[in-house]
N, C-alpha and C. Protein backbone atom coordinates (compact mmCIF):
# COMPACT_ATOMS: atom_id res chain seq x y z
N UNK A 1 0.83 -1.19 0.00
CA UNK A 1 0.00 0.00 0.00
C UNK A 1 0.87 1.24 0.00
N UNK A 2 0.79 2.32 -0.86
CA UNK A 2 0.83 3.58 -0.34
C UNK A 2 -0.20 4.64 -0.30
N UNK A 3 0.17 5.46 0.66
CA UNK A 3 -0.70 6.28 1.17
C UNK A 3 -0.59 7.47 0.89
N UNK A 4 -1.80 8.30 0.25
CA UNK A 4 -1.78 9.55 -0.77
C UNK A 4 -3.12 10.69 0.35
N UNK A 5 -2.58 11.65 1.09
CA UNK A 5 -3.22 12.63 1.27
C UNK A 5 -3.45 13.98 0.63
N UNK A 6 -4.66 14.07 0.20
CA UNK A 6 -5.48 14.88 -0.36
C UNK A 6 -5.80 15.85 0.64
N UNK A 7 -5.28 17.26 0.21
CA UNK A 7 -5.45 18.20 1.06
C UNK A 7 -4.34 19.26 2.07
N UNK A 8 -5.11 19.93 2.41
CA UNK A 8 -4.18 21.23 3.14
C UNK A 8 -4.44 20.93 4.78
N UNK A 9 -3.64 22.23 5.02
CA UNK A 9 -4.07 22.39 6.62
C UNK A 9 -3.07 22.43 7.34
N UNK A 10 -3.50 22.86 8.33
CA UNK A 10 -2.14 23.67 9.34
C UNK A 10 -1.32 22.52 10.04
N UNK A 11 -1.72 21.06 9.78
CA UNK A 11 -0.93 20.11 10.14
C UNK A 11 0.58 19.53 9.36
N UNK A 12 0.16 20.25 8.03
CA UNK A 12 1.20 19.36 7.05
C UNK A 12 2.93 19.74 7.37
N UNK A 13 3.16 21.05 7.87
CA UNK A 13 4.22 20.65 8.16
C UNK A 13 5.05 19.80 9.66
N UNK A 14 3.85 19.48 10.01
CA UNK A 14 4.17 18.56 11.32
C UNK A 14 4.25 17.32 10.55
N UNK A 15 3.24 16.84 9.79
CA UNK A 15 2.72 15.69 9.05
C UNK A 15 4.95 15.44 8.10
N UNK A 16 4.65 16.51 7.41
CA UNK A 16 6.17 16.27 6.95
C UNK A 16 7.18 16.04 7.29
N UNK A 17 7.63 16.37 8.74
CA UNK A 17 8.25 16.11 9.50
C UNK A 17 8.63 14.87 10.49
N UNK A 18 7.19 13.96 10.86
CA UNK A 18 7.08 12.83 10.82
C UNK A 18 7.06 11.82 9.56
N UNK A 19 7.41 12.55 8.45
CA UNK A 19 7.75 11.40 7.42
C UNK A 19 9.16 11.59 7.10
N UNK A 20 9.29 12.42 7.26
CA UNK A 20 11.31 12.59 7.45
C UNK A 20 11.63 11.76 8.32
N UNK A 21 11.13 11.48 9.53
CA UNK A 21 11.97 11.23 10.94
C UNK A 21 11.89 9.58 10.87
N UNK A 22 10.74 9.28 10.05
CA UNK A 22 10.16 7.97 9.93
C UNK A 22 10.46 7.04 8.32
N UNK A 23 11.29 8.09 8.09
CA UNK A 23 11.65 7.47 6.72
C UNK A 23 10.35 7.30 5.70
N UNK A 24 9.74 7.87 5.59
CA UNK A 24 8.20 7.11 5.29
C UNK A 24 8.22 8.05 3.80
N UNK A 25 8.96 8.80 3.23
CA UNK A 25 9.16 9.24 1.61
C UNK A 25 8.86 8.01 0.72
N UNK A 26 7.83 8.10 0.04
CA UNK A 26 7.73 7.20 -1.51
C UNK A 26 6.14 6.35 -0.57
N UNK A 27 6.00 6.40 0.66
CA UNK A 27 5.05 5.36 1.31
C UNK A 27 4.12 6.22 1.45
N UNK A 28 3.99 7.47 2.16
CA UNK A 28 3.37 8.46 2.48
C UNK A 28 3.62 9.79 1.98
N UNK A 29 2.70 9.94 0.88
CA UNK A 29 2.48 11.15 0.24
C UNK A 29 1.77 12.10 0.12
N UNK A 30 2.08 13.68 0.86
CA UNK A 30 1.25 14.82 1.01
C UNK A 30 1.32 15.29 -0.70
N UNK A 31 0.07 15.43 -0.92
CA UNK A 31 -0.32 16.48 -2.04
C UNK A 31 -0.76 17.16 -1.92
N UNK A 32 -1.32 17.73 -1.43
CA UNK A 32 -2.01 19.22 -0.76
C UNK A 32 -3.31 19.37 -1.71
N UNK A 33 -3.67 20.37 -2.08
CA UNK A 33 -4.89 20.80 -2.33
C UNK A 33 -5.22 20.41 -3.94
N UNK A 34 -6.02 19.93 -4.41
CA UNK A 34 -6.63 19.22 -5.28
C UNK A 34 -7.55 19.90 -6.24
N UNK A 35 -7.76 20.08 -6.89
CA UNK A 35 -8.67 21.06 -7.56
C UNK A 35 -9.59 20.12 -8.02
N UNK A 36 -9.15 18.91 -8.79
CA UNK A 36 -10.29 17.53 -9.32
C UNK A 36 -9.24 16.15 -8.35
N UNK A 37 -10.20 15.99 -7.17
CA UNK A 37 -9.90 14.63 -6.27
C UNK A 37 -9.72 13.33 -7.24
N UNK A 38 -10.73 13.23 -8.08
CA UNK A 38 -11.44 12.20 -8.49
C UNK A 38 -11.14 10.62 -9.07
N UNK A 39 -9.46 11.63 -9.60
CA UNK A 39 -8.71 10.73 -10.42
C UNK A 39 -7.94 9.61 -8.90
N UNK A 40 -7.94 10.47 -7.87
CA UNK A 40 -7.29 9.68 -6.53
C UNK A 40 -8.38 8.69 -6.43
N UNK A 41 -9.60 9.09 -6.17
CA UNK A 41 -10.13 7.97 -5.79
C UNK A 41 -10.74 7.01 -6.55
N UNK A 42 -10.48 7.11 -8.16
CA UNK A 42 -10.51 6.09 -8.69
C UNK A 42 -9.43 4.89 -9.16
N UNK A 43 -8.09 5.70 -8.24
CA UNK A 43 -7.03 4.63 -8.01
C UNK A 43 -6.67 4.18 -6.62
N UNK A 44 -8.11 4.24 -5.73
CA UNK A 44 -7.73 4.14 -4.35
C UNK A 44 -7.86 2.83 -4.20
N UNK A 45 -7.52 2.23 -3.26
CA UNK A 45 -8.26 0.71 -2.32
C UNK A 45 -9.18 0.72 -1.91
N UNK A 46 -9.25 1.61 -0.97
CA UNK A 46 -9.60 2.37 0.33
C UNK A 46 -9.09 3.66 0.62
N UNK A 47 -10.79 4.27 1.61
CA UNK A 47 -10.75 5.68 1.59
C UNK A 47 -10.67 5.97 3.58
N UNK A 48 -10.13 6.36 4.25
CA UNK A 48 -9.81 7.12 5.17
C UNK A 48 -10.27 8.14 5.69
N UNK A 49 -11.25 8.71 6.25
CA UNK A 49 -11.55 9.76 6.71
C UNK A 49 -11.37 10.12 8.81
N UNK A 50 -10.62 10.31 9.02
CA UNK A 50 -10.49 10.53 10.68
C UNK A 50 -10.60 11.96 10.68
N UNK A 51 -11.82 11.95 11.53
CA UNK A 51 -12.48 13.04 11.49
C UNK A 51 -13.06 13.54 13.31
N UNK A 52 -13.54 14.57 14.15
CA UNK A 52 -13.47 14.34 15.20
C UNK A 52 -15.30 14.81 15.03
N UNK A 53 -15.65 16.18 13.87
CA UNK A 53 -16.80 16.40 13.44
C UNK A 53 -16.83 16.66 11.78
N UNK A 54 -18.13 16.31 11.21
CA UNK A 54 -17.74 16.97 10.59
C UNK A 54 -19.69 17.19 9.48
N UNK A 55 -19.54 18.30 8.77
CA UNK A 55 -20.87 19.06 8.56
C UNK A 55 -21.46 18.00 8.11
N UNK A 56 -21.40 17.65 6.82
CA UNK A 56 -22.13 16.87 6.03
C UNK A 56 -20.77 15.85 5.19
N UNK A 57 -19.55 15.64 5.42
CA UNK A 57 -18.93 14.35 5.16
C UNK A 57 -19.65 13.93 3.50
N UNK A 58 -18.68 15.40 2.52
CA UNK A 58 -18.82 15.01 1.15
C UNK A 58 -17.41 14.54 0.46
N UNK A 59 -16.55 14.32 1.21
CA UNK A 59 -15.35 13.41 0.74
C UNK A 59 -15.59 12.02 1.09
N UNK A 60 -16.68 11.80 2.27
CA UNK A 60 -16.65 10.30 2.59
C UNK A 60 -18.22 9.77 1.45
N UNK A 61 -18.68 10.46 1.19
CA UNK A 61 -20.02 10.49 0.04
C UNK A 61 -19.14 10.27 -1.11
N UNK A 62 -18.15 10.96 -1.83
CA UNK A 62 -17.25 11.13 -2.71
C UNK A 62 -17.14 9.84 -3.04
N UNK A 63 -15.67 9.32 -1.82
CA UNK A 63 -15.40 7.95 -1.65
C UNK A 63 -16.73 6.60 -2.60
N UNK A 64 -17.70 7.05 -1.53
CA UNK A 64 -18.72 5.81 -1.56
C UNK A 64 -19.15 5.74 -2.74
N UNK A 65 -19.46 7.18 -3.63
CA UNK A 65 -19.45 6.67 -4.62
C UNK A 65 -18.92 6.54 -5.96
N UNK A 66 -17.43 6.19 -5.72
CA UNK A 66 -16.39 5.44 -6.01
C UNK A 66 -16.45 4.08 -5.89
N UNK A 67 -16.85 3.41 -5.06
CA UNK A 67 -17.12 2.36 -4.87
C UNK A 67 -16.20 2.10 -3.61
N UNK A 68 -15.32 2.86 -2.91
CA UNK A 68 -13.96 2.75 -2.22
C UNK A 68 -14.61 2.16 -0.57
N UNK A 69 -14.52 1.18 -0.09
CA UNK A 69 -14.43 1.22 1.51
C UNK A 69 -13.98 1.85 2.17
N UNK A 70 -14.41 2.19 3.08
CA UNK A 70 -13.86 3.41 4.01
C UNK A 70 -13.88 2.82 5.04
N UNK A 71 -12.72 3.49 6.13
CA UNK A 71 -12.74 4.01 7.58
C UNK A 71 -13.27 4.82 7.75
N UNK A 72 -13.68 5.42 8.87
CA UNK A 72 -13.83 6.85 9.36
C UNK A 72 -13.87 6.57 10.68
N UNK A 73 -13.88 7.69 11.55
CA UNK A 73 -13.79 7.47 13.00
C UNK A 73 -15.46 7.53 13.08
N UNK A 74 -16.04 7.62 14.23
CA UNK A 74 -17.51 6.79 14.73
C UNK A 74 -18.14 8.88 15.31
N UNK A 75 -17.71 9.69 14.28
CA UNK A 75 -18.41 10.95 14.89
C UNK A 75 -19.72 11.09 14.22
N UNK A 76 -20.53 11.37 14.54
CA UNK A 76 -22.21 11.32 14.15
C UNK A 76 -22.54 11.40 12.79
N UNK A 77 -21.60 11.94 11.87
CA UNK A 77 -21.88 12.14 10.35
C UNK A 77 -21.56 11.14 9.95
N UNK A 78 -20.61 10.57 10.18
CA UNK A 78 -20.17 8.89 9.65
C UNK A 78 -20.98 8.17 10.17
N UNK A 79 -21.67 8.23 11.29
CA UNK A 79 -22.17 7.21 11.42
C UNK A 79 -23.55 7.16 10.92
N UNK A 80 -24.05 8.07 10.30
CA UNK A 80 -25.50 8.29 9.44
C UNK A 80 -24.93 7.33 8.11
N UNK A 81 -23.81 7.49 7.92
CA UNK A 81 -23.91 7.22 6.37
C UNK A 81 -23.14 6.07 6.26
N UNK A 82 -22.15 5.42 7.33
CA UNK A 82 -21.60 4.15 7.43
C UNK A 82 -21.98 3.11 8.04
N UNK A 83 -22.43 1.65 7.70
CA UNK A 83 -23.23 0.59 8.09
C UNK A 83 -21.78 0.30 8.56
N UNK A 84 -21.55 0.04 10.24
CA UNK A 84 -19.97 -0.81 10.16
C UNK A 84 -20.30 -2.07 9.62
N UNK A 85 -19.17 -2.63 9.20
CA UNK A 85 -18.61 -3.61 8.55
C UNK A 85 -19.86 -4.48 7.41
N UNK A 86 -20.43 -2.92 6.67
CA UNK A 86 -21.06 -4.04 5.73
C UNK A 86 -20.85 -2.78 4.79
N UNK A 87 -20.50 -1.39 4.57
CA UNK A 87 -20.07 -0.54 3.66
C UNK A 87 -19.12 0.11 4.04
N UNK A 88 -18.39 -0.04 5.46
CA UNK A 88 -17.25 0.43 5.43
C UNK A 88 -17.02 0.13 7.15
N UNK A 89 -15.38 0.71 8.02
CA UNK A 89 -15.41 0.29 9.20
C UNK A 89 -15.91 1.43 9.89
N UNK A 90 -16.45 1.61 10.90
CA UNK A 90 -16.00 2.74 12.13
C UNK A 90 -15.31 2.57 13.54
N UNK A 91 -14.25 3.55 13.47
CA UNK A 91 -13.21 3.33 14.83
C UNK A 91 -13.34 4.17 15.43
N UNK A 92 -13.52 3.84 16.88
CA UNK A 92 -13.34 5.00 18.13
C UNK A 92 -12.42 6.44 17.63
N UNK A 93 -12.69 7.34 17.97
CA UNK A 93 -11.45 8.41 17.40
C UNK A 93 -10.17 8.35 18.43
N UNK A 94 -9.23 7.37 18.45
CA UNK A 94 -8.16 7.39 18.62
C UNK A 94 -7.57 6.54 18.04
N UNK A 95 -5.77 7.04 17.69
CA UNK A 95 -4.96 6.58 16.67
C UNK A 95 -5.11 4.99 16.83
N UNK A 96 -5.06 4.62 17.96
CA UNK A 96 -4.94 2.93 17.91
C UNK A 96 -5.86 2.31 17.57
N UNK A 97 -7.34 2.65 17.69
CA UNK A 97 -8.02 1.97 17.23
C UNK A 97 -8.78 2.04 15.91
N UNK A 98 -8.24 3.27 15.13
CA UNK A 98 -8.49 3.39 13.76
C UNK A 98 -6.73 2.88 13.28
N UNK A 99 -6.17 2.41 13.40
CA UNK A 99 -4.88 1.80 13.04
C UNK A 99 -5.18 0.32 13.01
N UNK A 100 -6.36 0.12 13.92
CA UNK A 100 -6.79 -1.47 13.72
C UNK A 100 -7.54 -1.71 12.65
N UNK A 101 -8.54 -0.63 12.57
CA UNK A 101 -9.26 -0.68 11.41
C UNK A 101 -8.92 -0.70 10.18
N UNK A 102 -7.98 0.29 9.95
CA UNK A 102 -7.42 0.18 8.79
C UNK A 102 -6.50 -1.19 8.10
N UNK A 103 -6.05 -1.26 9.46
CA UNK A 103 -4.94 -2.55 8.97
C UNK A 103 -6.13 -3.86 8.73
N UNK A 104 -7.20 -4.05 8.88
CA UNK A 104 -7.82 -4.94 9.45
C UNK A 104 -8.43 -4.68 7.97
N UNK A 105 -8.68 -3.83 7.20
CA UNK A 105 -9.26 -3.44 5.80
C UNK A 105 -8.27 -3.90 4.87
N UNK A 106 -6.94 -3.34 5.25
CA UNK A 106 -6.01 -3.91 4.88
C UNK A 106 -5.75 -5.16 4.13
N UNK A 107 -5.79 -6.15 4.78
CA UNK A 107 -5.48 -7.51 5.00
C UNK A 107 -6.55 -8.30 4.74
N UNK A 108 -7.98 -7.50 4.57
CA UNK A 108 -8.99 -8.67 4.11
C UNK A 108 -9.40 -8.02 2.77
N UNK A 109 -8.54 -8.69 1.58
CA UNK A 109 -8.93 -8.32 0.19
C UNK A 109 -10.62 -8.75 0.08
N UNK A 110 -11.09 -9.75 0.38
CA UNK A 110 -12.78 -10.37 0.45
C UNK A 110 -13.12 -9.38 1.15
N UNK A 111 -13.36 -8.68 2.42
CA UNK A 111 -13.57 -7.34 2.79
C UNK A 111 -13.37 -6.28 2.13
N UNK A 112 -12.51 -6.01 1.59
CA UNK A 112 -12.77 -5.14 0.65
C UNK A 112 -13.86 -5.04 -0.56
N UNK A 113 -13.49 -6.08 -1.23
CA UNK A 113 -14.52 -6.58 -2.04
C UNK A 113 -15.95 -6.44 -2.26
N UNK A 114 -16.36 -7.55 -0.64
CA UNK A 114 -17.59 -6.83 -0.29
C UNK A 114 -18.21 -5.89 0.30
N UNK A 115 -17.01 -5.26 0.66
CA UNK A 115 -18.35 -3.59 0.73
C UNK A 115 -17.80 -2.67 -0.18
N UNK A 116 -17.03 -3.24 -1.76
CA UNK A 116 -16.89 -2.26 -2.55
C UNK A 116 -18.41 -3.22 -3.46
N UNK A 117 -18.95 -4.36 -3.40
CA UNK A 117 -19.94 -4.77 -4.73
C UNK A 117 -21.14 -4.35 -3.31
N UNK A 118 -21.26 -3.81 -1.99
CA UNK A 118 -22.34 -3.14 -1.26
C UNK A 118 -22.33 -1.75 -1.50
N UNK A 119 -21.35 -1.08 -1.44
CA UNK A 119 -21.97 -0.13 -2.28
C UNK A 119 -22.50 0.46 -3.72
N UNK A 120 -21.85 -0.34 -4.70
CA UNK A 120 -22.44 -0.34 -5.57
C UNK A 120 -24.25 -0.66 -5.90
N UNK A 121 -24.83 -1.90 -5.04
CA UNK A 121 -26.00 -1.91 -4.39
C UNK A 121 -26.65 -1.12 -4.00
N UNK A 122 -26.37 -0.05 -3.53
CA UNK A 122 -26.79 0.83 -2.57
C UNK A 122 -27.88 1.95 -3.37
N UNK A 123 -29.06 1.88 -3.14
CA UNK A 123 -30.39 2.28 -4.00
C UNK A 123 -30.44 3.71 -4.26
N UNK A 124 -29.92 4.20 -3.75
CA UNK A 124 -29.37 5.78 -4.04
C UNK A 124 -28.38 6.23 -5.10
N UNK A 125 -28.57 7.28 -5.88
CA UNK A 125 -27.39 7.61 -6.76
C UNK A 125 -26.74 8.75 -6.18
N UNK A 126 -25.43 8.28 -5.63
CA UNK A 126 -24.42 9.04 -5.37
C UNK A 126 -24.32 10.13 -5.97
N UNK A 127 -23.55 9.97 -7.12
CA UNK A 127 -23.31 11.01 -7.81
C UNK A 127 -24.18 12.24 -8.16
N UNK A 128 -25.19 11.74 -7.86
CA UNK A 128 -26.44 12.75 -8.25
C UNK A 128 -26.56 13.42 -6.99
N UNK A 129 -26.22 12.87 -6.08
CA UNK A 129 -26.61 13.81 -4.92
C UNK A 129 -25.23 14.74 -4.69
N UNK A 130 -23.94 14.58 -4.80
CA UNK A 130 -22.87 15.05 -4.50
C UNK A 130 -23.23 16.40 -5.84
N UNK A 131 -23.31 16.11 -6.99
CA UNK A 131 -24.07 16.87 -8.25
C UNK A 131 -25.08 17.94 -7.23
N UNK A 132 -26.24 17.73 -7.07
CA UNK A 132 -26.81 18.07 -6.65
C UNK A 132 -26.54 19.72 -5.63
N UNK A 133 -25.59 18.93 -4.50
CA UNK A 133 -24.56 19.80 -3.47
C UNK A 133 -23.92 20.86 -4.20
N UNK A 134 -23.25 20.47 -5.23
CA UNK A 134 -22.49 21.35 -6.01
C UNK A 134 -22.73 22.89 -6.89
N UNK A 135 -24.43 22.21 -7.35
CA UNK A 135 -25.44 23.33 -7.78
C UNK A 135 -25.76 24.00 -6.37
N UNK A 136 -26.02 23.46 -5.26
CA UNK A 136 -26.92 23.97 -4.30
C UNK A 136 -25.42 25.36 -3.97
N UNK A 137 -24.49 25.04 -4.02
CA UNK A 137 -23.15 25.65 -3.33
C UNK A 137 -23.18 26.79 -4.50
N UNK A 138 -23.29 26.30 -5.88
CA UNK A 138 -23.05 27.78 -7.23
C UNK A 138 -24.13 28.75 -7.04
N UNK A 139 -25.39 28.20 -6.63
CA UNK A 139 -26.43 29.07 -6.87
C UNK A 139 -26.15 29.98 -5.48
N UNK A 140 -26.08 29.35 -4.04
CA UNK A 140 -25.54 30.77 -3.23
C UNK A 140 -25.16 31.02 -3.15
N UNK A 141 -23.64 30.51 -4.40
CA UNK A 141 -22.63 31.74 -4.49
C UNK A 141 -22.90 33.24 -5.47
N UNK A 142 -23.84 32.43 -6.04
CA UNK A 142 -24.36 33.87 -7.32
C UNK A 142 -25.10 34.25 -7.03
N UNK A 143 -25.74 34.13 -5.31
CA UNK A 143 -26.76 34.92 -5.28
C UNK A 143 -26.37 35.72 -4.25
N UNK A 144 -25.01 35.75 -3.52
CA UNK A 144 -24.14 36.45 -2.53
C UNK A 144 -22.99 37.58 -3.81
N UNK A 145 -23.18 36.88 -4.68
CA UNK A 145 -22.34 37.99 -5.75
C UNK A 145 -23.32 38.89 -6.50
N UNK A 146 -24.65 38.57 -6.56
CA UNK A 146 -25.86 39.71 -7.10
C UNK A 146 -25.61 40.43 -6.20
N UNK A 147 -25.35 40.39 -4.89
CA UNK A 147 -25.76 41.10 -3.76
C UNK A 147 -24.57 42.12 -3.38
N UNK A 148 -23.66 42.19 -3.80
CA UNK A 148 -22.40 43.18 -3.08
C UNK A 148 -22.80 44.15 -3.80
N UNK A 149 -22.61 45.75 -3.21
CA UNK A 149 -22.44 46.29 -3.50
C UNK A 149 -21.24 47.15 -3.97
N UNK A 150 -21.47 47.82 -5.26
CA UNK A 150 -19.93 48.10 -5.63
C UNK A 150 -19.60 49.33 -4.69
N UNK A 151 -18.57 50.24 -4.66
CA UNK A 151 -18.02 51.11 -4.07
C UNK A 151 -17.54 51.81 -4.63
């Protein structure tokens, strides 16, 4: 496995620094900010989200419909949208026990499997709803840009 993070944030140069110290170059890779995710997660295994809250969890929607199994930690938005261990895992939010999870996703290719052909099952169209989000996000942005006044 290697491991590809998507994204920014005031952690990465700590994050970089534990991959120096840990040798972990070529295994663990920061990419920072993404403009189209998409192409990642259609070369993922598995998708990762450790999270402590979070609004509406449209990277772990993303994921799912990708077809990708996920982790996530067990905070109330994951757990609306993750069946454990039949579309993806949920771990307590601490490092050790989402380190089980993962490894535990890891190591069962048939786990993987089946909750990548369960979500595909899954009677809802993803994409249409993440679609959906995307219009809902343009239209109040153009309707906060009708609204300024010039100066």
């Amino acid at each position: 496995f290697r491991w590809y993070a998507v994204g920014g944030g005031p952690l990465r140069e700590s994050l970089e620094g534990k991959i120096d110290q840990l040798g972990l170059h070529g295994v663990f890779v920061l990419l920072g900010e993404q403009s189209n995710p998409y192409p990642f997660y259609a070369q993922a295994d598995l998708y990762v989200q450790p999270s402590r809250y979070e609004g509406f969890g449209i990277t772990l929607t993303e994921a799912k419909a990708f077809g990708l199994p996920v982790v996530a930690t067990d905070c109330p938005t994951f757990m609306e949208q993750i069946v454990d261990g039949r579309n993806g895992l949920l771990a307590p939010q601490n490092a050790r026990a989402l380190a089980y999870a993962i490894a535990s996703l890891m190591d069962d290719g048939a786990l993987r499997l089946s909750m990548s052909r369960e979500l595909a099952l899954e009677d809802y169209d993803r994409l249409s709803e993440i679609e959906k989000l995307y219009e809902l996000i343009e239209a109040a942005t153009l309707a906060m840009e009708s609204q300024r006044v010039s100066l």
